[in-house]
N, C-alpha and C. Protein backbone atom coordinates (compact mmCIF):
# COMPACT_ATOMS: atom_id res chain seq x y z
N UNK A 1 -1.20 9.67 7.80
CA UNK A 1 -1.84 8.47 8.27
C UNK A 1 -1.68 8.32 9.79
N UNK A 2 -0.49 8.61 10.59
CA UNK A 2 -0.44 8.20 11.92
C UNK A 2 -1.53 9.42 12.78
N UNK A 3 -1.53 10.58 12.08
CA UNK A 3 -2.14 11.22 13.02
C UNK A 3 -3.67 11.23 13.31
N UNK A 4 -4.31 10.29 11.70
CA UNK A 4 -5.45 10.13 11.21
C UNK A 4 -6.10 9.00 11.84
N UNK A 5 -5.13 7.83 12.43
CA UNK A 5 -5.05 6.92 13.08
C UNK A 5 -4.76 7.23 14.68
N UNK A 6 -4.27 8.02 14.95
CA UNK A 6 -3.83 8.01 16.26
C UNK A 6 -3.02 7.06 17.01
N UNK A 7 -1.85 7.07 15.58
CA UNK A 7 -0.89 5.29 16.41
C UNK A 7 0.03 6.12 17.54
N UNK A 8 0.01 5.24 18.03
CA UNK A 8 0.74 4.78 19.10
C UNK A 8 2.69 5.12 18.76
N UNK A 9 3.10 6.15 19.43
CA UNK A 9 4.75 5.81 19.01
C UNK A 9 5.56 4.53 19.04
N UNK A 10 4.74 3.64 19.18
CA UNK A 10 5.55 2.41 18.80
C UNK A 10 4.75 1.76 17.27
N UNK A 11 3.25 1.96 17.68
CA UNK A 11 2.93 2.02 16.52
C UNK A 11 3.74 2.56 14.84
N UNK A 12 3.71 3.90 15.62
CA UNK A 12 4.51 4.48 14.15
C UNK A 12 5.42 4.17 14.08
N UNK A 13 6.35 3.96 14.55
CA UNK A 13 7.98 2.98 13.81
C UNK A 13 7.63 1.71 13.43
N UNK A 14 6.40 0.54 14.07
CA UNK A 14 6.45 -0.62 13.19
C UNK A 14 6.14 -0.55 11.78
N UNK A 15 4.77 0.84 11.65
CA UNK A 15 4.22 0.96 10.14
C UNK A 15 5.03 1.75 9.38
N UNK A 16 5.99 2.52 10.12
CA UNK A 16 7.38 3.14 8.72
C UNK A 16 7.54 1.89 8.47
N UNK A 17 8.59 0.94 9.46
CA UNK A 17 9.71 0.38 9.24
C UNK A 17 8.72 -1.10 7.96
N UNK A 18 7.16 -1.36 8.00
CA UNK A 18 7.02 -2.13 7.71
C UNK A 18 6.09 -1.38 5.97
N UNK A 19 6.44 -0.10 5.89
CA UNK A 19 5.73 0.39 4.71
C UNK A 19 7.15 1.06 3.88
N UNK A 20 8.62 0.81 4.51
CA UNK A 20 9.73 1.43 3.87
C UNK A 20 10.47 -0.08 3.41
N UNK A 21 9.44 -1.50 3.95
CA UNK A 21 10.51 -2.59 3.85
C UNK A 21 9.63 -2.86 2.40
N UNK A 22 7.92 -2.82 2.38
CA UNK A 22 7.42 -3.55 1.56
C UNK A 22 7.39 -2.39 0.52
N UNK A 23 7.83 -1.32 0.27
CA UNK A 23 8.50 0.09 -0.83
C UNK A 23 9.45 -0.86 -1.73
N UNK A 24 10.73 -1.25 -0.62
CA UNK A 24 11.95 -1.65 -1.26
C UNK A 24 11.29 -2.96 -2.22
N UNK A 25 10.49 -4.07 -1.57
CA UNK A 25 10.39 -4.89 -2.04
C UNK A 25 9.70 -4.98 -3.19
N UNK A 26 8.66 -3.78 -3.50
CA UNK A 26 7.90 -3.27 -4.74
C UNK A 26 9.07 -2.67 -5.55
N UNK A 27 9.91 -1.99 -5.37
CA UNK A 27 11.11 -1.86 -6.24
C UNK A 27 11.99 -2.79 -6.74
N UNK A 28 12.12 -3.30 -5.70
CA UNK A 28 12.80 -4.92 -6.74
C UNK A 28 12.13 -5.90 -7.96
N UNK A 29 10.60 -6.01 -7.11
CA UNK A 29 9.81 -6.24 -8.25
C UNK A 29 9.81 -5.60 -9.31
N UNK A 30 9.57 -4.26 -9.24
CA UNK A 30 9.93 -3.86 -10.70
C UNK A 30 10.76 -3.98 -11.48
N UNK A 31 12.06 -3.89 -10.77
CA UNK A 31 13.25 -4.40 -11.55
C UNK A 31 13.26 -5.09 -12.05
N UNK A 32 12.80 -6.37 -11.57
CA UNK A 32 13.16 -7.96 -11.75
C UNK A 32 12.35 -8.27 -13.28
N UNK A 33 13.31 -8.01 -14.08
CA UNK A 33 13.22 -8.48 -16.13
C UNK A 33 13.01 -10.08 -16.01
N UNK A 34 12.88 -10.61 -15.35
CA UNK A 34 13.24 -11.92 -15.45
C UNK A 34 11.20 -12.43 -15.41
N UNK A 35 10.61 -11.61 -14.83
CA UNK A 35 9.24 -12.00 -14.79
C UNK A 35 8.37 -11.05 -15.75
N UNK A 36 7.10 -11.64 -16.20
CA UNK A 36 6.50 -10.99 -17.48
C UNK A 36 5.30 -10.11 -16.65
N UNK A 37 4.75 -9.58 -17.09
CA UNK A 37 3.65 -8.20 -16.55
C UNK A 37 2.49 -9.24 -15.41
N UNK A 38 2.41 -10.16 -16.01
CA UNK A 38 1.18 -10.67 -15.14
C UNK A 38 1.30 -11.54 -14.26
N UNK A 39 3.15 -11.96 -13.70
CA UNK A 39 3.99 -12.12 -12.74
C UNK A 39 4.02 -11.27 -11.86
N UNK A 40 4.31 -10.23 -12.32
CA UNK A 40 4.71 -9.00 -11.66
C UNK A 40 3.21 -9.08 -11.20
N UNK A 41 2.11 -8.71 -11.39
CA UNK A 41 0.68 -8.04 -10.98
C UNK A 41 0.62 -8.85 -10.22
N UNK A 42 0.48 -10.48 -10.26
CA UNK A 42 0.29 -11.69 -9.19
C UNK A 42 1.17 -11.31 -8.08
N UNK A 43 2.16 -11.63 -8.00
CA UNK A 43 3.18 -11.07 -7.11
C UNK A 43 3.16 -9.78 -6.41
N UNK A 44 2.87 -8.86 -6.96
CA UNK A 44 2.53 -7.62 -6.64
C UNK A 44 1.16 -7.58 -5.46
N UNK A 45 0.19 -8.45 -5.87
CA UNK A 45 -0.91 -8.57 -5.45
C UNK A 45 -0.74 -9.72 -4.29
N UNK A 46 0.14 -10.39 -4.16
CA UNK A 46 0.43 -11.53 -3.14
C UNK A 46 1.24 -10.52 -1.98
N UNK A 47 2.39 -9.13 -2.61
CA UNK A 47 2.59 -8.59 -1.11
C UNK A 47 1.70 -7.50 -0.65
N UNK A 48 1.06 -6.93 -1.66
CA UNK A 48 0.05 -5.92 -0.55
C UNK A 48 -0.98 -6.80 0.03
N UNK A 49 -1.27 -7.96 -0.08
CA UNK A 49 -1.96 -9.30 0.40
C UNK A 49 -1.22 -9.09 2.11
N UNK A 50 -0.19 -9.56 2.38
CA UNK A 50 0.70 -9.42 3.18
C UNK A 50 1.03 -8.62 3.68
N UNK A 51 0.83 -7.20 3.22
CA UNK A 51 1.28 -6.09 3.93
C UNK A 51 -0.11 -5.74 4.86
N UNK A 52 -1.05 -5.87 4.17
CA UNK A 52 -2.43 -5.83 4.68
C UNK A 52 -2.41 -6.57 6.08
N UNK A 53 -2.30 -8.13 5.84
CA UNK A 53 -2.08 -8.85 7.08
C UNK A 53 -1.06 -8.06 8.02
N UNK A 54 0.03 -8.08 7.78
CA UNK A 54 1.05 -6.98 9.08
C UNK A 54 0.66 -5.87 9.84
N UNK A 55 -0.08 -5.04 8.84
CA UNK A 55 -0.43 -3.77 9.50
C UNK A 55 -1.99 -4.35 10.20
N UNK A 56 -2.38 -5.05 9.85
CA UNK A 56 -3.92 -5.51 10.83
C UNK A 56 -3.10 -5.53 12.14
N UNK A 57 -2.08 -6.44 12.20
CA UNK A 57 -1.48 -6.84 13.59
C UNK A 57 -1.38 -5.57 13.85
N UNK A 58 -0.44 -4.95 13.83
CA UNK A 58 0.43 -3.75 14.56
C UNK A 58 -1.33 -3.08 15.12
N UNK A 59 -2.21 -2.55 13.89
CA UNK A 59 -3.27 -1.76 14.27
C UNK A 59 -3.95 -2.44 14.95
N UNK A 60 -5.02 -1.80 16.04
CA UNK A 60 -6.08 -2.16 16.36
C UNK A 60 -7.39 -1.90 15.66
N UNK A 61 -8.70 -2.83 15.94
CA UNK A 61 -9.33 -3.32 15.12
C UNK A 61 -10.17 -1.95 14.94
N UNK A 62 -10.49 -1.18 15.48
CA UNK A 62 -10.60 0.53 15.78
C UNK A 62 -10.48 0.95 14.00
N UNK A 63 -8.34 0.96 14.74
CA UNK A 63 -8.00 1.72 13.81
C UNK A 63 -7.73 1.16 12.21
N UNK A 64 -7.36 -0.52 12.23
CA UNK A 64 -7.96 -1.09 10.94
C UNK A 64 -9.01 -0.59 10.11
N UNK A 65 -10.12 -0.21 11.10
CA UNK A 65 -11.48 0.10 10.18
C UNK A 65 -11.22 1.45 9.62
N UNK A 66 -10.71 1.90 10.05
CA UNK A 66 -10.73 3.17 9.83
C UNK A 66 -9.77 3.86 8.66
N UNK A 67 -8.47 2.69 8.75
CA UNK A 67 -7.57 2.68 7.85
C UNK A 67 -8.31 2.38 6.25
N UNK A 68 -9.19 1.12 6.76
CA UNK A 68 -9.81 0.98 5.32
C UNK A 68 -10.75 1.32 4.78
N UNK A 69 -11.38 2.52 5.36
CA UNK A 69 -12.31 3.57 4.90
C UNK A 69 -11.18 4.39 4.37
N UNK A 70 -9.92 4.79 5.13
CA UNK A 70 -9.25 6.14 4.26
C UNK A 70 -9.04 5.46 3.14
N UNK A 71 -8.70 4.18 2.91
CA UNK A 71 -7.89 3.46 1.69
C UNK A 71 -8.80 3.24 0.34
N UNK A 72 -10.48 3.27 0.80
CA UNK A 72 -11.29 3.24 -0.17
C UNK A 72 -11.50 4.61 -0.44
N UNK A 73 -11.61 5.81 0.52
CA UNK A 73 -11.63 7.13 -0.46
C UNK A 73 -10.05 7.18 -1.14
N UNK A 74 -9.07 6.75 -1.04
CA UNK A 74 -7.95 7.64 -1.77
C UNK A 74 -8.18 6.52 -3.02
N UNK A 75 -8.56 5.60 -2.69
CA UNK A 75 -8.58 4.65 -4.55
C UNK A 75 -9.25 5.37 -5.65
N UNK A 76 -10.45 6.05 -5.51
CA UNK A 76 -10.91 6.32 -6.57
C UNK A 76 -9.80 7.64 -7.09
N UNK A 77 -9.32 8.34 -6.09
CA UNK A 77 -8.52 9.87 -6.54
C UNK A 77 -7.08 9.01 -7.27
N UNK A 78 -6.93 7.97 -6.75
CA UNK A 78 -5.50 6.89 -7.33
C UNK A 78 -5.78 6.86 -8.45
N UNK A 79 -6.77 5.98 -9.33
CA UNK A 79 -7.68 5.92 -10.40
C UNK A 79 -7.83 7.27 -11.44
N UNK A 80 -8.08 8.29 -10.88
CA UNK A 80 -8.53 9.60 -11.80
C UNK A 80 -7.27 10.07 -11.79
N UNK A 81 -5.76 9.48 -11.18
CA UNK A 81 -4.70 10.65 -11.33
C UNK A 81 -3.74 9.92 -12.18
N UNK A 82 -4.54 8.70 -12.86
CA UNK A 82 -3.35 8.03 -13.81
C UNK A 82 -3.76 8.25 -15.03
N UNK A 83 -3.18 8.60 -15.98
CA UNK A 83 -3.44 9.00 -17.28
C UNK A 83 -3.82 8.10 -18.30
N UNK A 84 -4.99 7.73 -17.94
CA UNK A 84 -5.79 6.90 -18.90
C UNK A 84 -5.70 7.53 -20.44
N UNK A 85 -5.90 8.60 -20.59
CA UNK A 85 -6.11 9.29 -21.71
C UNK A 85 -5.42 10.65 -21.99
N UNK A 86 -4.79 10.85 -23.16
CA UNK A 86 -3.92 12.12 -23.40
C UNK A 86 -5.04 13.41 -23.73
N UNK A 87 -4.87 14.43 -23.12
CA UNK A 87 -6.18 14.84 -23.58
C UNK A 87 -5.69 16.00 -24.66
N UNK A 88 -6.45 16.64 -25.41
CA UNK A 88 -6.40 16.94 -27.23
C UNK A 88 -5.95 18.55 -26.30
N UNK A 89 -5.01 19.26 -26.91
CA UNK A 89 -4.75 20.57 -26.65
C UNK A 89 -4.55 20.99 -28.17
């Protein structure tokens, strides 16, 4: 991503430090037994909400666009690499 973007070396330490903080925080979510599946998805969906907003800042509006063209080609390959279906061998 940074080189696809062309960030900035300050760039790239805000989007580690701010894609290794909102990792941890998707891991806790998972952990957390205390909320039911469609807690978790809301919630889930409220921080990449947020992570979205952060990285707009750090990026410029350039490289935003550009971020969310790569982000719509890798969804569909996201989609075809989860195992919807067991297939018959």
């Amino acid at each position: 991503m940074a080189s696809e973007l062309n960030l900035t070396p300050e760039q790239k330490t805000k989007v580690t430090a701010l894609f290794e903080q909102e990792s941890k925080k998707r891991q806790e979510l998972r952990a957390d037994t205390t909320l039911s599946r469609e807690e978790k998805r809301e919630k889930g969906r409220a921080m990449m909400a947020e992570q979205e907003k952060k990285l707009k800042a750090i990026l410029t509006p350039e490289q935003t666009e550009k971020w969310q063209k790569m982000r719509e080609q890798f969804r569909p390959r996201q989609q075809q690499s989860k195992p919807s279906e067991k297939k018959a061998e």
